[in-house]
Protein backbone atom coordinates (compact mmCIF):
# COMPACT_ATOMS: atom_id res chain seq x y z
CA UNK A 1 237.13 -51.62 109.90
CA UNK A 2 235.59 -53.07 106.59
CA UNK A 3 232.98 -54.05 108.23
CA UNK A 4 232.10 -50.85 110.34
CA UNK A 5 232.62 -49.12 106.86
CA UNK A 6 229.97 -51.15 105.44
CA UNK A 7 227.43 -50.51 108.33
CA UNK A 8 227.94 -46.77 107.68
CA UNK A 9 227.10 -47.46 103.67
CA UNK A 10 223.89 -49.34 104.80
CA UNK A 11 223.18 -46.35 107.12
CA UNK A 12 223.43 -43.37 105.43
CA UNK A 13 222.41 -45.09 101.55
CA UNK A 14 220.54 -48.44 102.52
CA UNK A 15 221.40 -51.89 102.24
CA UNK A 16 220.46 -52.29 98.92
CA UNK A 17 222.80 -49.62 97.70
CA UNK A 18 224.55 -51.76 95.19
CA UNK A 19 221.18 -53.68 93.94
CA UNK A 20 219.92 -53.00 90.37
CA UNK A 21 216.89 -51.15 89.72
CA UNK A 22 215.71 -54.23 88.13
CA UNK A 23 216.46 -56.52 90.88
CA UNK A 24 214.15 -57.75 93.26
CA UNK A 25 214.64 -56.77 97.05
CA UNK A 26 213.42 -57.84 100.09
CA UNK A 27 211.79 -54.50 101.99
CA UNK A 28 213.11 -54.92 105.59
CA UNK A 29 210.93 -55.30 108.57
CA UNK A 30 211.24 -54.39 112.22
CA UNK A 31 210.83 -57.89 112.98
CA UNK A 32 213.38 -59.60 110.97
CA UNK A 33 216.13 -61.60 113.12
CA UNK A 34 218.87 -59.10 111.24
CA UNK A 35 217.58 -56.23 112.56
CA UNK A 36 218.91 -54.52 115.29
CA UNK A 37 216.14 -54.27 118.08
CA UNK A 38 218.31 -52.35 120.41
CA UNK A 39 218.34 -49.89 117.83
CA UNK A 40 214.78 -49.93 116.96
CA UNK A 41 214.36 -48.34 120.89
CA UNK A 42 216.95 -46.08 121.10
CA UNK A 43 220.49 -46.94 120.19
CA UNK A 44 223.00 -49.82 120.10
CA UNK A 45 225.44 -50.10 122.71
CA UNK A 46 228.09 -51.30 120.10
CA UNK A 47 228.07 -47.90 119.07
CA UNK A 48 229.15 -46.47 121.69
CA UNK A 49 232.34 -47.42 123.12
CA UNK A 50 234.73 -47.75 120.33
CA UNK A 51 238.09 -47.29 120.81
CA UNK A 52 237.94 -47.64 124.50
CA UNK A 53 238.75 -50.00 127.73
CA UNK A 54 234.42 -50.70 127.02
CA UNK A 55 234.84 -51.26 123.30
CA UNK A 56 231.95 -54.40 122.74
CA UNK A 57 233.28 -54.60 118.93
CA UNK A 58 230.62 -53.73 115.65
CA UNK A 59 227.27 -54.91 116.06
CA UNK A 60 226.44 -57.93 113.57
CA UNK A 61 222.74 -56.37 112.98
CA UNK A 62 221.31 -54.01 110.62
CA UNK A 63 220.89 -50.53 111.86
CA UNK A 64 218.36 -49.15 109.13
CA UNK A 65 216.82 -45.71 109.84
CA UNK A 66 213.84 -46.11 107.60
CA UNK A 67 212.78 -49.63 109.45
CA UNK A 68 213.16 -47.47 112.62
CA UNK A 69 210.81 -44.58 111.35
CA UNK A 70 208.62 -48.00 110.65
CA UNK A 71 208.95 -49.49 113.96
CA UNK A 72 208.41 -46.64 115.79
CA UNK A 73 204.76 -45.37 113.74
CA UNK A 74 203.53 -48.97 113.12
CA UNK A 75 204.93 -51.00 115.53
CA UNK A 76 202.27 -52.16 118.39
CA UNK A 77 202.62 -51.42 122.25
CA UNK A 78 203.02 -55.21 122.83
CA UNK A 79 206.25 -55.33 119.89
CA UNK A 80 207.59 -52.11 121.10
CA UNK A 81 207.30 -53.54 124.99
CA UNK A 82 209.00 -56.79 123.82
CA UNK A 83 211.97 -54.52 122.43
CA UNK A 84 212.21 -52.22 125.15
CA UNK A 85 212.41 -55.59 127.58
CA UNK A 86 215.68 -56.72 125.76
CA UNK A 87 217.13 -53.56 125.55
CA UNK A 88 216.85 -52.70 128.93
CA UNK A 89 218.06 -56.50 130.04
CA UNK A 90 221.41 -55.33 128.23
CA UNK A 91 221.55 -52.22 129.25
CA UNK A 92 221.52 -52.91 132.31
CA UNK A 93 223.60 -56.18 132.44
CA UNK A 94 226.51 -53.48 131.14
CA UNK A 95 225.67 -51.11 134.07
CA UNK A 96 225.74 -53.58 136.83
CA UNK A 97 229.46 -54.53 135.37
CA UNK A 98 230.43 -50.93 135.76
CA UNK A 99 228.82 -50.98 139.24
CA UNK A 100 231.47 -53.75 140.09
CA UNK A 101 234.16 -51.68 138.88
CA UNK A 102 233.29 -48.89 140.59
CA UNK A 103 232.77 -51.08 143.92
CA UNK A 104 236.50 -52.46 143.43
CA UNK A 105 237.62 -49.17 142.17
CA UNK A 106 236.21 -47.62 145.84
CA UNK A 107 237.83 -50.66 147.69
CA UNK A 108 241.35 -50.48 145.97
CA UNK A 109 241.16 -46.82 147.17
CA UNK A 110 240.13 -47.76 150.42
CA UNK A 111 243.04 -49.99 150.78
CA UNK A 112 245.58 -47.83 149.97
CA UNK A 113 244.20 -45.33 152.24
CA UNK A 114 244.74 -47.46 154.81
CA UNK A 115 248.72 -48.56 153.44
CA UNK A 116 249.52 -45.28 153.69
CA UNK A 117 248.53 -45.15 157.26
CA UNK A 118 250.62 -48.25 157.84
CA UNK A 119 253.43 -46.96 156.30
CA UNK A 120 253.69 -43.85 157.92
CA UNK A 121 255.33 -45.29 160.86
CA UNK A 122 258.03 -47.43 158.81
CA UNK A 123 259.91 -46.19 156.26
CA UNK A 124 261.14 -49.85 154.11
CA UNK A 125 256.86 -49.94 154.08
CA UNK A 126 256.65 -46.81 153.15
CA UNK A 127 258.80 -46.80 150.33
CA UNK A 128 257.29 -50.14 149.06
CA UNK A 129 253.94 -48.62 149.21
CA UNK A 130 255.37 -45.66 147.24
CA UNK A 131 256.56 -48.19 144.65
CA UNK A 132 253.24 -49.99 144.42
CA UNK A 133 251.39 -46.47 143.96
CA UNK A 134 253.75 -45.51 141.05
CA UNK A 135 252.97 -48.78 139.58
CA UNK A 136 249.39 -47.92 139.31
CA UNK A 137 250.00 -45.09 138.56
CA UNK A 138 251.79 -46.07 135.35
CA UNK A 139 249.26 -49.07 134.57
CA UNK A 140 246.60 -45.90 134.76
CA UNK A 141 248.48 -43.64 132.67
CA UNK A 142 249.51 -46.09 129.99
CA UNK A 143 245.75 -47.24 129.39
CA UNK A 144 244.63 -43.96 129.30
CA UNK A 145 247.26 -42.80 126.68
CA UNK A 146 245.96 -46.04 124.60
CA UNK A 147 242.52 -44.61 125.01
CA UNK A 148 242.93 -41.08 123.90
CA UNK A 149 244.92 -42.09 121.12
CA UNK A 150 242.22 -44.10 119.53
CA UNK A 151 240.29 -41.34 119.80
CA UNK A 152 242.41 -39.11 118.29
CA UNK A 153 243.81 -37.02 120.92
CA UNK A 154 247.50 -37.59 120.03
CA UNK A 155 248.82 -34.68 122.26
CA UNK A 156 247.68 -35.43 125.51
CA UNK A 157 248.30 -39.01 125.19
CA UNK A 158 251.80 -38.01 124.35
CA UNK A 159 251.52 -35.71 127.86
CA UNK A 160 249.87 -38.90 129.68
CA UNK A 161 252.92 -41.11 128.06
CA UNK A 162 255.75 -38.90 128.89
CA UNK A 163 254.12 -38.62 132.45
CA UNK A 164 254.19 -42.10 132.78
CA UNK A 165 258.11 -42.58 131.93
CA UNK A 166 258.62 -40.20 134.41
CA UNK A 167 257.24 -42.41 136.94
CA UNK A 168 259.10 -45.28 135.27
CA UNK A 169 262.35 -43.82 136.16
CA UNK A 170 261.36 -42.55 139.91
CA UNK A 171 260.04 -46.17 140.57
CA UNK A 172 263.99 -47.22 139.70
CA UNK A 173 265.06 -44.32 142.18
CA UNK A 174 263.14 -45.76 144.83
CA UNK A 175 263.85 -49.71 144.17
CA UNK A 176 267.50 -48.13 144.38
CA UNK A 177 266.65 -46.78 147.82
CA UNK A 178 266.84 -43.15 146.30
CA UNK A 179 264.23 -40.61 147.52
CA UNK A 180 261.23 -39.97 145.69
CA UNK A 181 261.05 -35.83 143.65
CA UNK A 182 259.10 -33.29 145.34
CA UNK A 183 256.62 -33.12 142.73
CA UNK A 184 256.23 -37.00 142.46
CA UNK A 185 256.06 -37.18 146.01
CA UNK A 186 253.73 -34.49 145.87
CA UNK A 187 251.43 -36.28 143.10
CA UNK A 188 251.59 -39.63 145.00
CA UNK A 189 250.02 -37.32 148.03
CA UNK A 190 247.28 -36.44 146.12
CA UNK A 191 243.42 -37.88 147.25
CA UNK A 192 242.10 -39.89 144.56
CA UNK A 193 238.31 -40.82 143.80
CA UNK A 194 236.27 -43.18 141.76
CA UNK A 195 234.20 -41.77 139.11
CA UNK A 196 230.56 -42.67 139.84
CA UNK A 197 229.47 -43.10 136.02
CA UNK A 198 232.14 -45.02 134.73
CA UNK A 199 234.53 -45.91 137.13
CA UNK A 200 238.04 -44.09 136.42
CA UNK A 201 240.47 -43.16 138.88
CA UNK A 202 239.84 -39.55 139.21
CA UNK A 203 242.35 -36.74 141.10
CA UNK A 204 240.52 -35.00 143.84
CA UNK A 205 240.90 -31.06 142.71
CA UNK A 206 242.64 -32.04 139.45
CA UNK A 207 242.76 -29.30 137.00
CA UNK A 208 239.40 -28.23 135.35
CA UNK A 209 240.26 -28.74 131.92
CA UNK A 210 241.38 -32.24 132.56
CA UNK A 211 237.86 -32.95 134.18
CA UNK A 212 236.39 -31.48 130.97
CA UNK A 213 238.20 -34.10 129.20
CA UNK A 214 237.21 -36.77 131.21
CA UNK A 215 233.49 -35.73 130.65
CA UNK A 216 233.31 -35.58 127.08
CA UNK A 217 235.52 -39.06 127.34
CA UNK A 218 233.67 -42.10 124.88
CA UNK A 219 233.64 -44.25 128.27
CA UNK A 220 232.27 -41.55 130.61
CA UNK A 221 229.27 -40.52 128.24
CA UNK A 222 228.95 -43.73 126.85
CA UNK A 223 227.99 -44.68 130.44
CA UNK A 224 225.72 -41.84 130.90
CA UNK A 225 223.32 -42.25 128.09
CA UNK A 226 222.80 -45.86 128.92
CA UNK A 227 222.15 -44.83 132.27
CA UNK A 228 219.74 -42.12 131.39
CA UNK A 229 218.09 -44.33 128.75
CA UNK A 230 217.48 -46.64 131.24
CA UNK A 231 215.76 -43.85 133.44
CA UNK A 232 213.56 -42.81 131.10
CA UNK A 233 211.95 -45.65 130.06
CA UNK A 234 211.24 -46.92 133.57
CA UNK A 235 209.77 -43.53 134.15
CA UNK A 236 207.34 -43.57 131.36
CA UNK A 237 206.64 -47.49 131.85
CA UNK A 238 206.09 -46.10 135.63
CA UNK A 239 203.55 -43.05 134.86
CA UNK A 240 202.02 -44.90 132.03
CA UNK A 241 201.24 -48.00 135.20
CA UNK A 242 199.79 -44.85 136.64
CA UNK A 243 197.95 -43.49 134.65
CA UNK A 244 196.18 -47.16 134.24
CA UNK A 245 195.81 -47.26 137.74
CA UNK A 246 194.17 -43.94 137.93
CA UNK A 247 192.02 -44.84 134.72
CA UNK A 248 191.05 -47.94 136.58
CA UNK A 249 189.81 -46.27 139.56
CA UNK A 250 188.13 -43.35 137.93
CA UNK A 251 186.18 -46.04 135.99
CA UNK A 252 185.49 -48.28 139.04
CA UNK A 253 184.40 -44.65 140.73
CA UNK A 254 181.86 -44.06 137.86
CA UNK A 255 180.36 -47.82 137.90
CA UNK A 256 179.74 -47.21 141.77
CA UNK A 257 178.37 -43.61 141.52
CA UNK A 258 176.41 -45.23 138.49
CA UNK A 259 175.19 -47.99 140.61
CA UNK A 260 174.28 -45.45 143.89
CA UNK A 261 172.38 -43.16 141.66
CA UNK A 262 170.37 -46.49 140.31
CA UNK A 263 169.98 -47.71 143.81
CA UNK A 264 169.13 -44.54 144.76
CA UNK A 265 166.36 -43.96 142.00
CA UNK A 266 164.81 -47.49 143.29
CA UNK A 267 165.11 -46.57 147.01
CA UNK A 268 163.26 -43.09 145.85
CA UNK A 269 160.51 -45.43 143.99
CA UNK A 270 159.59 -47.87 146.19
CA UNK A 271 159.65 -44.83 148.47
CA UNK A 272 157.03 -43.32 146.45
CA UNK A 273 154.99 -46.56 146.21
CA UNK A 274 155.03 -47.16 149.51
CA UNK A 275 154.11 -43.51 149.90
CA UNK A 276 150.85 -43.96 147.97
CA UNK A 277 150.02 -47.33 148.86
CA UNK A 278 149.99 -45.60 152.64
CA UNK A 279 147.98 -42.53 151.54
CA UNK A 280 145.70 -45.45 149.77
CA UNK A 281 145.35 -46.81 153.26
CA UNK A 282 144.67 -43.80 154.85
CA UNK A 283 141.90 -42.53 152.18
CA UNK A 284 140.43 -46.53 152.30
CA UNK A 285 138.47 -46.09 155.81
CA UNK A 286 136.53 -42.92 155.34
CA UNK A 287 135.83 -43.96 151.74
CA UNK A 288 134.12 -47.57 153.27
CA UNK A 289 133.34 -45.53 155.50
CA UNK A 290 131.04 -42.76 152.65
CA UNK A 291 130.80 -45.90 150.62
CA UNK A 292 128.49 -47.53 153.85
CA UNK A 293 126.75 -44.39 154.50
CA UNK A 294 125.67 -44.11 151.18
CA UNK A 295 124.53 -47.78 151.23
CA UNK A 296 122.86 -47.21 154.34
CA UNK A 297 120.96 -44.34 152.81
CA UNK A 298 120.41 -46.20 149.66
CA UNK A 299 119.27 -48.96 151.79
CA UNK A 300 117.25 -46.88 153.88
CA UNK A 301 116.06 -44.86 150.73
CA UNK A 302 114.95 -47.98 148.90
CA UNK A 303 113.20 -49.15 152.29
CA UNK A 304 111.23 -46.01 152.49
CA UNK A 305 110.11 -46.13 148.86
CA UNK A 306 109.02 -49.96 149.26
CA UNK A 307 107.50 -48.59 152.57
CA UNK A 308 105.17 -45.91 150.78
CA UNK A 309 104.70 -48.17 147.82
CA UNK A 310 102.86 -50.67 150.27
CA UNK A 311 101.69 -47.62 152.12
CA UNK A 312 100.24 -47.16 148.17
CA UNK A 313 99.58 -50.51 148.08
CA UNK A 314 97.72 -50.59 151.30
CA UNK A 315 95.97 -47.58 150.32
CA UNK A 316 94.45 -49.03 147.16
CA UNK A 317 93.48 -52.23 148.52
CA UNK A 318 91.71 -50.61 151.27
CA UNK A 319 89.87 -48.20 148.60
CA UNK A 320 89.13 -51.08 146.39
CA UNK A 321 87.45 -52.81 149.13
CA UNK A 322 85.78 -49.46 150.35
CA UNK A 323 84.60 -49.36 147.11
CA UNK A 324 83.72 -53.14 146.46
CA UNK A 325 81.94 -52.67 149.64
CA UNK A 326 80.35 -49.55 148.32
CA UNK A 327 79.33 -51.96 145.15
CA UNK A 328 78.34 -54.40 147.24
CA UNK A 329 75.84 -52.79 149.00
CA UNK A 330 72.75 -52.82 146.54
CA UNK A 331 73.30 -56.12 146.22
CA UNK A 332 73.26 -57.35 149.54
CA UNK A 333 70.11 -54.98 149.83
CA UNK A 334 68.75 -56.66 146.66
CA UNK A 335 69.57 -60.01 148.40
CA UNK A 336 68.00 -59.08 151.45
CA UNK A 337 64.71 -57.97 149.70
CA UNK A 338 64.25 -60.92 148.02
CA UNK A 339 65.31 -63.31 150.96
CA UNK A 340 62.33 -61.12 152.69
CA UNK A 341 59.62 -61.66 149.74
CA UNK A 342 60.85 -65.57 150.08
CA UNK A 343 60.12 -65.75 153.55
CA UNK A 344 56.71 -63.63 153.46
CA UNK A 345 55.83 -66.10 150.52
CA UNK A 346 56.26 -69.15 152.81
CA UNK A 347 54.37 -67.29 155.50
CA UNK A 348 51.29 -67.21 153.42
């Protein structure tokens, strides 16, 4: 108690509610070994079964609100994933032990079920088997009592106690070979069912109020926020995996529209290149084909202006001649004149 009285003190005021203002402390962290990591994520289990059948005793680590307001703004994913591991390993762990109780629980019932068959056709059986069903009855009733008295609810487990005396003193009855009470009898009659959350022995159609009471029982909720805590983070570790997954292939969806529209720009390039290189081809024949018409009336052009400048040629030779000739002429008459006078010279 001294020690759960202290962990309330370092709750609500700090751990270093006795230090000096002079003195020195240490400022906590979320990863020191003497915090409590389980209640860095969401609560500790110690805290929530006290006083009952469940009770796992006070929790040796520091539960310090302000290092939890740290943890949870500062902390990284890969820390807070690390925590949220070992919580859930011990969470769990305690929720697969319930899921054995309930399991024997369901096959206890089971077997009585079928006792009660057995003994229908033979009384001595039958009055054993009443025995045996007051005796758990009692064991029930008696640990129950215990538990709502360390909660605090003296009255009914006062009701629960003087219920189970009652059975006390029918089980003698019956070991004396008396007859069970009608309303004993009656209560022995009655189905019975495991509760699915925590495991108690629960009276099919009991009365409402003491359902209520089992409800808002430590054991019963205790159960029920470790199994809901349990939900919730695997839900939000599950959409979270989704929404990674989705990320991923929206990504891996742009990269390859990315990489169409690139191959499709190229395709449309060497589309157009080709395109031109064809029209290229196409336009290349008739343009040899201008290009050696051209040539051939260059060719033919330069022929027929070599042609009339020998024609011009031709022409002036012939005229110079004409015209030597023409020169000529007075000459060769000279020449012949004077070869004549030679020749009538020699004559005389």
């Amino acid at each position: 108690m001294a020690s759960m009285a202290a962990q309330l003190l370092d709750e609500l005021m700090g751990r270093n509610r006795n230090a000096l203002p002079t003195d020195r402390t240490k400022e906590l962290s979320y990863n020191d070994a003497e915090v409590c990591r389980y209640y860095m994520v969401r609560f500790c289990p110690h805290d929530l079964f006290h006083n009952t059948k469940a009770d796992l005793g006070p929790c040796t680590n520091l539960h310090d609100e302000a290092v939890r307001q740290k943890y949870l703004n500062e902390a990284p994913s890969y820390t807070k994933t690390k925590f949220e591991d070992e919580f859930l390993k011990y969470c769990r762990s305690m929720l697969n032990e319930v899921e054995r109780k309930i399991q024997k629980g369901e096959q206890r019932l089971a077997q009585s079920q079928l006792a009660k068959q057995e003994a229908g056709a033979n009384p001595k059986s039958k009055a054993e088997e009443q025995i045996a069903l007051l005796t758990d009855k009692i064991s029930h009733l008696v640990k129950e009592a215990e538990r709502l008295g360390f909660e605090g609810n003296i009255e009914q487990a006062q009701g629960l106690l003087k219920l189970s005396d009652q059975f006390k003193s029918e089980r003698e009855a019956l070991k004396k070979g008396e007859g069970l009470s009608f309303a004993t009898e009656l209560m022995l009659e009655k189905q019975m069912e495991v509760c699915k959350v925590c495991g108690a022995f629960l009276i099919v159609g009991d009365a409402p109020a003491r359902l209520d009471d089992h409800m808002q029982g430590k054991q019963h909720v205790g159960y029920q926020k470790l199994r809901s805590a349990v939900d919730e983070i695997t839900e939000s570790r599950e959409k979270a995996r989704q929404d990674r997954e989705m990320q991923r292939q929206k990504e891996a969806e742009d990269r390859r529209g990315r990489r169409h529209d690139d191959d499709s720009r190229r395709h449309h390039g060497k589309e157009r290149e080709s395109g031109s290189r064809k029209r290229s081809r196409s336009r290349s024949p008739k343009h040899r084909s201008s290009n050696h018409h051209s040539d051939r009336r260059d060719r033919g052009d330069r022929s027929r202006s070599e042609h009339d400048r020998n024609r011009d040629k031709d022409r002036g030779h012939s005229r110079d001649h004409r015209d030597r000739k023409r020169d000529d002429r007075p000459r060769d008459r000279d020449r012949t004149a004077h070869n004549g006078s030679k020749e009538n010279g020699a004559g005389i």
